[in-house]
C-alpha atoms as a PDB file:
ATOM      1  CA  UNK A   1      -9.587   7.597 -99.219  1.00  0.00           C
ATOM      2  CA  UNK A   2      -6.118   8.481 -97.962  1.00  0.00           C
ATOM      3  CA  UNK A   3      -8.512  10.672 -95.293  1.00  0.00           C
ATOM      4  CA  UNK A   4     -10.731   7.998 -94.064  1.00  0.00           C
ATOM      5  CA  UNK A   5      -7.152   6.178 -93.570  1.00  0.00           C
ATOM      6  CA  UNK A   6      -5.716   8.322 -91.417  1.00  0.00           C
ATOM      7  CA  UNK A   7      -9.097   9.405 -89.985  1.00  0.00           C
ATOM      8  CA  UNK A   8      -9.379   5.642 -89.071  1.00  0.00           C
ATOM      9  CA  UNK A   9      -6.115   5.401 -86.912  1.00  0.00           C
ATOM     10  CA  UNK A  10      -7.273   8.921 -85.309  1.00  0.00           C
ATOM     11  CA  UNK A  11     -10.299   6.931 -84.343  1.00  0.00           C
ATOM     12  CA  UNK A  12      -8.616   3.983 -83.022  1.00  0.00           C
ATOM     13  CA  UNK A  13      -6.299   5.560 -80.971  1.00  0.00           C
ATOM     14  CA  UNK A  14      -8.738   7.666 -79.400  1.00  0.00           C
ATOM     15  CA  UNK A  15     -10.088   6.983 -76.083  1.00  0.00           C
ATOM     16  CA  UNK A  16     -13.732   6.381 -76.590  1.00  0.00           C
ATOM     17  CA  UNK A  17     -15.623   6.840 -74.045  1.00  0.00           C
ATOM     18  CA  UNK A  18     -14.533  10.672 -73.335  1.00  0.00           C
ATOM     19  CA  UNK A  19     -15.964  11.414 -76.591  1.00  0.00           C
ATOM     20  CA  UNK A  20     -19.109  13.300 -76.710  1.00  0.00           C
ATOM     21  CA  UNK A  21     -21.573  13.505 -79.518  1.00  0.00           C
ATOM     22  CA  UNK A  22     -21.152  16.277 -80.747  1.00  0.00           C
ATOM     23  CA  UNK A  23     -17.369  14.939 -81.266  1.00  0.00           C
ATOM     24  CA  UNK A  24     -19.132  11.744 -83.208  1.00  0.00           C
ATOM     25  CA  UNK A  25     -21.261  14.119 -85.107  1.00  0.00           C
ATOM     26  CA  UNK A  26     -18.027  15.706 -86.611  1.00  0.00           C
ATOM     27  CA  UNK A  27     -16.323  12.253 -86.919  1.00  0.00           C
ATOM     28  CA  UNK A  28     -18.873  10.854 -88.784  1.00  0.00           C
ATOM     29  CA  UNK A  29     -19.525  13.844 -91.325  1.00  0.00           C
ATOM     30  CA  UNK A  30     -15.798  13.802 -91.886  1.00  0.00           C
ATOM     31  CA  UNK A  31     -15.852   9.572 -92.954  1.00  0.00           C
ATOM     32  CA  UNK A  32     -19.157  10.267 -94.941  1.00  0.00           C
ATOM     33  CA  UNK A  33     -17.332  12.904 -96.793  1.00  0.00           C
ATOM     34  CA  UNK A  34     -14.514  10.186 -97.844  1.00  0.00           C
ATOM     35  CA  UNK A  35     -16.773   7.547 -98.124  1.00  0.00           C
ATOM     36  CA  UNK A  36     -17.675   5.608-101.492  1.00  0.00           C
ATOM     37  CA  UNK A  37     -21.359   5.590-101.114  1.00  0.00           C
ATOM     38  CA  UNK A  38     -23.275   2.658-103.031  1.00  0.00           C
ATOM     39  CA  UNK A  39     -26.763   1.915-102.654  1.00  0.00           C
ATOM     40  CA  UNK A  40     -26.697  -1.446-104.210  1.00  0.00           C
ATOM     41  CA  UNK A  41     -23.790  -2.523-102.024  1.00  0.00           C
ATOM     42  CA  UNK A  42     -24.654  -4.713 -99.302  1.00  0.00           C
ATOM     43  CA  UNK A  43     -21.576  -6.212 -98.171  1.00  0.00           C
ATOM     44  CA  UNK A  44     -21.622  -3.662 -94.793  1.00  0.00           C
ATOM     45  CA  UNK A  45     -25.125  -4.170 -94.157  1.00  0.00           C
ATOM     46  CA  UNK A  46     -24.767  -7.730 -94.757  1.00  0.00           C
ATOM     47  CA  UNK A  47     -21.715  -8.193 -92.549  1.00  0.00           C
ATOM     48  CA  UNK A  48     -24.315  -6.188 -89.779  1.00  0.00           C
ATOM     49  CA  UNK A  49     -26.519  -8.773 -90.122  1.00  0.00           C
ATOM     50  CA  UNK A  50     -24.060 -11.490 -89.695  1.00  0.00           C
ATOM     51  CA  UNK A  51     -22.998 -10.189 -86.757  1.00  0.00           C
ATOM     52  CA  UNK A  52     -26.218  -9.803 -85.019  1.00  0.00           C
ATOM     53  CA  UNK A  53     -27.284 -13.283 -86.059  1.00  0.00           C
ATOM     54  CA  UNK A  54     -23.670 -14.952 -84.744  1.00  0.00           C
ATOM     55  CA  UNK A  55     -23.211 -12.375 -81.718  1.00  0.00           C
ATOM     56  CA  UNK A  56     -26.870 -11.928 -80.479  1.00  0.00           C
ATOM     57  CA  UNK A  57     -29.444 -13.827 -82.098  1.00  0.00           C
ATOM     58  CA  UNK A  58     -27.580 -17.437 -81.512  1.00  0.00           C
ATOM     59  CA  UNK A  59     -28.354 -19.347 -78.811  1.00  0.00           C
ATOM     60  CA  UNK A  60     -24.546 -18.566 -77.736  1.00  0.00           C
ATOM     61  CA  UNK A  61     -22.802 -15.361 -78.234  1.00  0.00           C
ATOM     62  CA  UNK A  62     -20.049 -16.186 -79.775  1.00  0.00           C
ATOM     63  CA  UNK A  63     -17.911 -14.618 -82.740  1.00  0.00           C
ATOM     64  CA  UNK A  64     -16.331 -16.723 -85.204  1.00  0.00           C
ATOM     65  CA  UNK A  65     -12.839 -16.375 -86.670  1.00  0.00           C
ATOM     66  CA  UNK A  66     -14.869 -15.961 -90.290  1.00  0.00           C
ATOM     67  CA  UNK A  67     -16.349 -13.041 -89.441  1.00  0.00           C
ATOM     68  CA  UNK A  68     -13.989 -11.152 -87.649  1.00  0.00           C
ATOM     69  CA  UNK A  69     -11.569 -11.971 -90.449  1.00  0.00           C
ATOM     70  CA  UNK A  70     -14.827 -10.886 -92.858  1.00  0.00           C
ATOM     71  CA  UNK A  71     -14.599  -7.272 -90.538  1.00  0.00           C
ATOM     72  CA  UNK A  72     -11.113  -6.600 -90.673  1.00  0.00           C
ATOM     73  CA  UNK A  73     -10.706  -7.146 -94.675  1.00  0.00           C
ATOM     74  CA  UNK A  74     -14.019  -4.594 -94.866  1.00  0.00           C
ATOM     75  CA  UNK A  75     -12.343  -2.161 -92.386  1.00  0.00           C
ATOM     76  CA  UNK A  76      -8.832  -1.694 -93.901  1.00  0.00           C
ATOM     77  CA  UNK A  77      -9.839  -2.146 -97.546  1.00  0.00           C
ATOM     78  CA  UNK A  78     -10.022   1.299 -98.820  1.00  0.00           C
ATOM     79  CA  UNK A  79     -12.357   0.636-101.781  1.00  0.00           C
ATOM     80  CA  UNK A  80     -15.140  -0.897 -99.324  1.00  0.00           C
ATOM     81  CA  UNK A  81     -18.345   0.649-100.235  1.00  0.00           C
ATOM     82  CA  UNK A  82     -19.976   2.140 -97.594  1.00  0.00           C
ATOM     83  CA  UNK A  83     -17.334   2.070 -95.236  1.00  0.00           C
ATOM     84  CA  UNK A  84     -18.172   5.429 -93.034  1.00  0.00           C
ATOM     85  CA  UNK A  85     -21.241   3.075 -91.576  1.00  0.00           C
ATOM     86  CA  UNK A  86     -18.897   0.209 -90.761  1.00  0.00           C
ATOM     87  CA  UNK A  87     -16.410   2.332 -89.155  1.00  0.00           C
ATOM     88  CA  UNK A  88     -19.099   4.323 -86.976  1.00  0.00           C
ATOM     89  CA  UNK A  89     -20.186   0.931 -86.055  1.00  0.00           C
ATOM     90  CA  UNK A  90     -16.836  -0.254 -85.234  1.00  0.00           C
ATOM     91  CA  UNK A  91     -16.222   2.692 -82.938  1.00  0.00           C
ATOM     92  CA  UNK A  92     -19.495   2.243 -81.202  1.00  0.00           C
ATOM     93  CA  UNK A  93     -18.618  -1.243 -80.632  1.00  0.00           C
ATOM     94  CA  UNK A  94     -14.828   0.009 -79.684  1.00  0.00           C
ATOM     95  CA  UNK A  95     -16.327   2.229 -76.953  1.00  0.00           C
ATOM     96  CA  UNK A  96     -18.319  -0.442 -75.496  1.00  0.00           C
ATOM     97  CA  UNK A  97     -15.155  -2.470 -74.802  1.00  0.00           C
ATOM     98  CA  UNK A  98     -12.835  -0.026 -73.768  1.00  0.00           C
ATOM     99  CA  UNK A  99     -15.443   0.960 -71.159  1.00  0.00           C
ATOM    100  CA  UNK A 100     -16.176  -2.594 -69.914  1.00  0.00           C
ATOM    101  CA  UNK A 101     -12.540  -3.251 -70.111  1.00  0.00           C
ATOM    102  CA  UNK A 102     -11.639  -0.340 -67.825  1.00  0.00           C
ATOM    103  CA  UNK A 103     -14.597  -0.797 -65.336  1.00  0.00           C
ATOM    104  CA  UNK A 104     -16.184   2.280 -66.535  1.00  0.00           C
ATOM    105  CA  UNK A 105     -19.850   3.146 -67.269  1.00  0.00           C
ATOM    106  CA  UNK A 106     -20.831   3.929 -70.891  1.00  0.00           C
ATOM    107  CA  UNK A 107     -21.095   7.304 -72.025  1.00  0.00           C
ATOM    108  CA  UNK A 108     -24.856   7.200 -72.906  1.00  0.00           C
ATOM    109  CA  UNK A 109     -24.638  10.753 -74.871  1.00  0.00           C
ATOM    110  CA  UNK A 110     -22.107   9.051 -77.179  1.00  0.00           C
ATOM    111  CA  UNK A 111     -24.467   5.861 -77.195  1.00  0.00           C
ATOM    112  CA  UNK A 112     -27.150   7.444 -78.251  1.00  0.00           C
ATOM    113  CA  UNK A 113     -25.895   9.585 -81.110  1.00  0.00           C
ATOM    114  CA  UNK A 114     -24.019   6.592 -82.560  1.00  0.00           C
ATOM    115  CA  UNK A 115     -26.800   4.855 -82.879  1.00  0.00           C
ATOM    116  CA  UNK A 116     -29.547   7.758 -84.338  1.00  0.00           C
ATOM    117  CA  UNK A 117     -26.129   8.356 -87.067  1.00  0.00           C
ATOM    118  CA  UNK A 118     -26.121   4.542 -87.998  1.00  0.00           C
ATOM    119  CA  UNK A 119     -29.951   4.448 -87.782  1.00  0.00           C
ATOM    120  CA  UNK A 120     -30.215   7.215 -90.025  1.00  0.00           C
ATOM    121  CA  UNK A 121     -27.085   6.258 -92.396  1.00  0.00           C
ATOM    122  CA  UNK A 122     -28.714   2.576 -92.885  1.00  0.00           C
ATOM    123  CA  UNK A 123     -31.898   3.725 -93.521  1.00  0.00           C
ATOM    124  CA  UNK A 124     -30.746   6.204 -96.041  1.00  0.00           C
ATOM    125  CA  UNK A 125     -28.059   3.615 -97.792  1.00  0.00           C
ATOM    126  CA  UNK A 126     -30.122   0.702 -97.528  1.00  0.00           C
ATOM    127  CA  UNK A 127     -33.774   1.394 -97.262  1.00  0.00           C
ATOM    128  CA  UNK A 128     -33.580  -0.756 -94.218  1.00  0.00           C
ATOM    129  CA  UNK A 129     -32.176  -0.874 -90.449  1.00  0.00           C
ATOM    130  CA  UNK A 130     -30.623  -3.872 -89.179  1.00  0.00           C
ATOM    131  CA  UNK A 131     -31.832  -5.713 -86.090  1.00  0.00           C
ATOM    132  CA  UNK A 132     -28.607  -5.066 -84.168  1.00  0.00           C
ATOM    133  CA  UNK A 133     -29.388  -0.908 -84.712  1.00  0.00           C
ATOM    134  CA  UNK A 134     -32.413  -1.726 -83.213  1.00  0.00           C
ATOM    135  CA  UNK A 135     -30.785  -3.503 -80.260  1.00  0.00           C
ATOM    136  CA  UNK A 136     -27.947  -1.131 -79.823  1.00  0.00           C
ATOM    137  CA  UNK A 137     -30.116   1.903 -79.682  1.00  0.00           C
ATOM    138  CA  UNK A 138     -32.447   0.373 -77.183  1.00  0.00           C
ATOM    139  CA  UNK A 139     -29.191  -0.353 -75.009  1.00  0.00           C
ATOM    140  CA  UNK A 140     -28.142   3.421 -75.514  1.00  0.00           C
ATOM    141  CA  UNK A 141     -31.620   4.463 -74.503  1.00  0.00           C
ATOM    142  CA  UNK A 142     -32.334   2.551 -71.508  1.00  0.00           C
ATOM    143  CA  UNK A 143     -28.646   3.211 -70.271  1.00  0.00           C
ATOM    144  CA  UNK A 144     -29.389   7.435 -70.990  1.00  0.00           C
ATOM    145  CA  UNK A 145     -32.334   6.817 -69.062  1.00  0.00           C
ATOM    146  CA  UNK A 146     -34.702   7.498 -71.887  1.00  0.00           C
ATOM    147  CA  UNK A 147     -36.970   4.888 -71.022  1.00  0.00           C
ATOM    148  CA  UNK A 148     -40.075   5.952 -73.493  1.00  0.00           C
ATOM    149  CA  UNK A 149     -37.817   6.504 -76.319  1.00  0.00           C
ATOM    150  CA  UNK A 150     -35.906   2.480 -75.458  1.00  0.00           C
ATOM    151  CA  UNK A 151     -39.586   1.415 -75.234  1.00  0.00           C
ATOM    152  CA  UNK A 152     -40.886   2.774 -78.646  1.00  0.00           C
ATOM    153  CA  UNK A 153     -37.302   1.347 -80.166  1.00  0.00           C
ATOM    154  CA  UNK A 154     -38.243  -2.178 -78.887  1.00  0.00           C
ATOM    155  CA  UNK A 155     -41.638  -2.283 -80.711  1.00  0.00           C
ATOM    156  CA  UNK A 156     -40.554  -0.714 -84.006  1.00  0.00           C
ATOM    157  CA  UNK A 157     -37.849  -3.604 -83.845  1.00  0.00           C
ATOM    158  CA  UNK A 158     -40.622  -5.944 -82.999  1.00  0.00           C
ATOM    159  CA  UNK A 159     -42.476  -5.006 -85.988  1.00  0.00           C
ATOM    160  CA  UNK A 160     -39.220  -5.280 -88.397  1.00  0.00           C
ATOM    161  CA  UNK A 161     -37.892  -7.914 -86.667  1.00  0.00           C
ATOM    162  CA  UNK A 162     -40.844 -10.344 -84.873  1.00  0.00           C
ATOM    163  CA  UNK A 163     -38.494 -13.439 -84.355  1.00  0.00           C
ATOM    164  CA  UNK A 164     -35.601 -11.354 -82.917  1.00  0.00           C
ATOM    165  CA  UNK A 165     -34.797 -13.138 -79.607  1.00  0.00           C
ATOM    166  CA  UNK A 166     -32.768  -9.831 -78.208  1.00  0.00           C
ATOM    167  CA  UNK A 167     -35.772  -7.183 -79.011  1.00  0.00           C
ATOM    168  CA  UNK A 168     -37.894  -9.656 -77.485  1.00  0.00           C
ATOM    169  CA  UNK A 169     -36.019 -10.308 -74.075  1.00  0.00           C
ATOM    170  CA  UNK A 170     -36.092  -6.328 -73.566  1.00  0.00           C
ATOM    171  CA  UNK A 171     -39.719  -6.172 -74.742  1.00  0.00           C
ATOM    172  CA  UNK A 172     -40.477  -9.019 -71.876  1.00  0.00           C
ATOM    173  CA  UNK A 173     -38.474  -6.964 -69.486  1.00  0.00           C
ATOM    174  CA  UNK A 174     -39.901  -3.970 -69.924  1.00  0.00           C
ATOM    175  CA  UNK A 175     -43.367  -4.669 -70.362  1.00  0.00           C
ATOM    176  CA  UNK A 176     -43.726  -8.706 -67.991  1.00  0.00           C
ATOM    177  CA  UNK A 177     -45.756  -9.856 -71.199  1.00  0.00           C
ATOM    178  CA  UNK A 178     -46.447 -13.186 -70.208  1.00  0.00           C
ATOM    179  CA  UNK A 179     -47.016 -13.755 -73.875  1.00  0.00           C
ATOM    180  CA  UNK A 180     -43.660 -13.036 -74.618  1.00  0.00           C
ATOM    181  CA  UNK A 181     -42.428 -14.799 -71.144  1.00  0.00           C
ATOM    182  CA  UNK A 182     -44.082 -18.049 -72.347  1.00  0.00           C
ATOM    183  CA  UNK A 183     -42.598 -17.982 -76.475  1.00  0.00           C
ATOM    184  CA  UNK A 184     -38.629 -17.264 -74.997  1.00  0.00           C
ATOM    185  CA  UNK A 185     -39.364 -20.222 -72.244  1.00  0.00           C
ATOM    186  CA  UNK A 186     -40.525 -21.918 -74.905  1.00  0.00           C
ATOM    187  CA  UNK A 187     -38.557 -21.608 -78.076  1.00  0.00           C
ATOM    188  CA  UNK A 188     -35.680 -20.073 -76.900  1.00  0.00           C
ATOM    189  CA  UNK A 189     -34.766 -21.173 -73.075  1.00  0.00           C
ATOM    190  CA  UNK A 190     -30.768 -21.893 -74.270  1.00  0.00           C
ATOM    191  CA  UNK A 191     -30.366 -18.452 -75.631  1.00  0.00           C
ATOM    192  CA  UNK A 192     -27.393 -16.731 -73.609  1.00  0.00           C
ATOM    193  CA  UNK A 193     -29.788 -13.712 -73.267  1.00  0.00           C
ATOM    194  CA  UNK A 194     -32.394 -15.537 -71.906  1.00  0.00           C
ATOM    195  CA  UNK A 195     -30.217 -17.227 -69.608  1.00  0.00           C
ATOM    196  CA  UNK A 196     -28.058 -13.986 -68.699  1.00  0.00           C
ATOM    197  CA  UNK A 197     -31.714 -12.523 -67.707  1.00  0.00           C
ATOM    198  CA  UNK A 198     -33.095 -15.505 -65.948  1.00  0.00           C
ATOM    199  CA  UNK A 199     -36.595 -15.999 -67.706  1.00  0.00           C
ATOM    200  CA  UNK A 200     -37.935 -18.853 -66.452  1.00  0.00           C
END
């Protein structure tokens, strides 16, 4: 655990979006080797789904104090179960901002292979993939220009997920259902996604 520790506060201090994925690859093997792996632990994959249901699936995206608090004790508890998936998701997210905060464009590479680790890692540890994998990867898809690949994402969501407001905003983008035009206009005209994307 003393590892993952220091591993961690390699991570942090690393600038993000030079990283490649290949360099994630390594990363990741190297927190999965440290990692206490428990099947029957949830509290990671729960805390995903609390953040995609308070970040992205509410009508605004907004974080609360509770569950950032609920993300930091996870993160620097060193007996967290499971904690090579939060920490991969953590650095995805990490990326994201640095980028955004710098003016810079993702690095879709690094996108893309954070999310096929944490797709595979939560399918293997859980059974299951969240919605916000789902999401994520679609993001890291379309923005890598992998446009069948995002599109095939989006339905297998769908078919997990059917009331996911995010998977379906991209499916009515991609695809001008007017099926799925009419439900968000519908049921979910003050969700910030819906808004940010002007479906009307």
């Amino acid at each position: 655990m003393k590892k993952l520790a220091l591993l961690l506060l390699f991570l942090l201090s690393v600038h993000s979006f030079a990283q490649s994925a290949e360099t994630i690859r390594t990363l990741f093997q190297k927190m999965k080797k440290d990692a206490n792996i428990d099947k029957n632990d949830k509290a990671v994959y729960n805390l995903l789904d609390e953040f995609y249901n308070k970040s992205l699936q509410a009508d605004n995206d907004e974080m609360t104090a509770e569950t950032v608090e609920k993300i930091q004790m996870l993160a620097s508890d060193k007996n967290t179960k499971n904690l090579h998936i939060l920490m991969l998701f953590l650095m995805y997210q990490q990326h994201i901002s640095q980028t955004a905060m710098v003016g810079k464009p993702s690095n879709p590479e690094f996108q893309i292979e954070t999310m096929r680790l944490l797709e595979d890692e939560t399918k293997d540890v859980y059974g299951k993939i969240p919605a916000i994998i789902y999401i994520y990867k679609y993001e890291a898809l379309d923005s890598g220009k992998e446009e069948d690949q995002a599109r095939a994402t989006i339905a297998q969501g769908l078919k997990e997920y059917p009331d996911s407001v995010p998977l379906k905003v991209y499916s009515y983008l991609n695809t001008k259902d007017e099926k799925i035009k009419n439900d968000l206009i519908k049921n979910h005209a003050n969700h910030w996604m819906v808004k940010q994307f002007e479906i009307q």
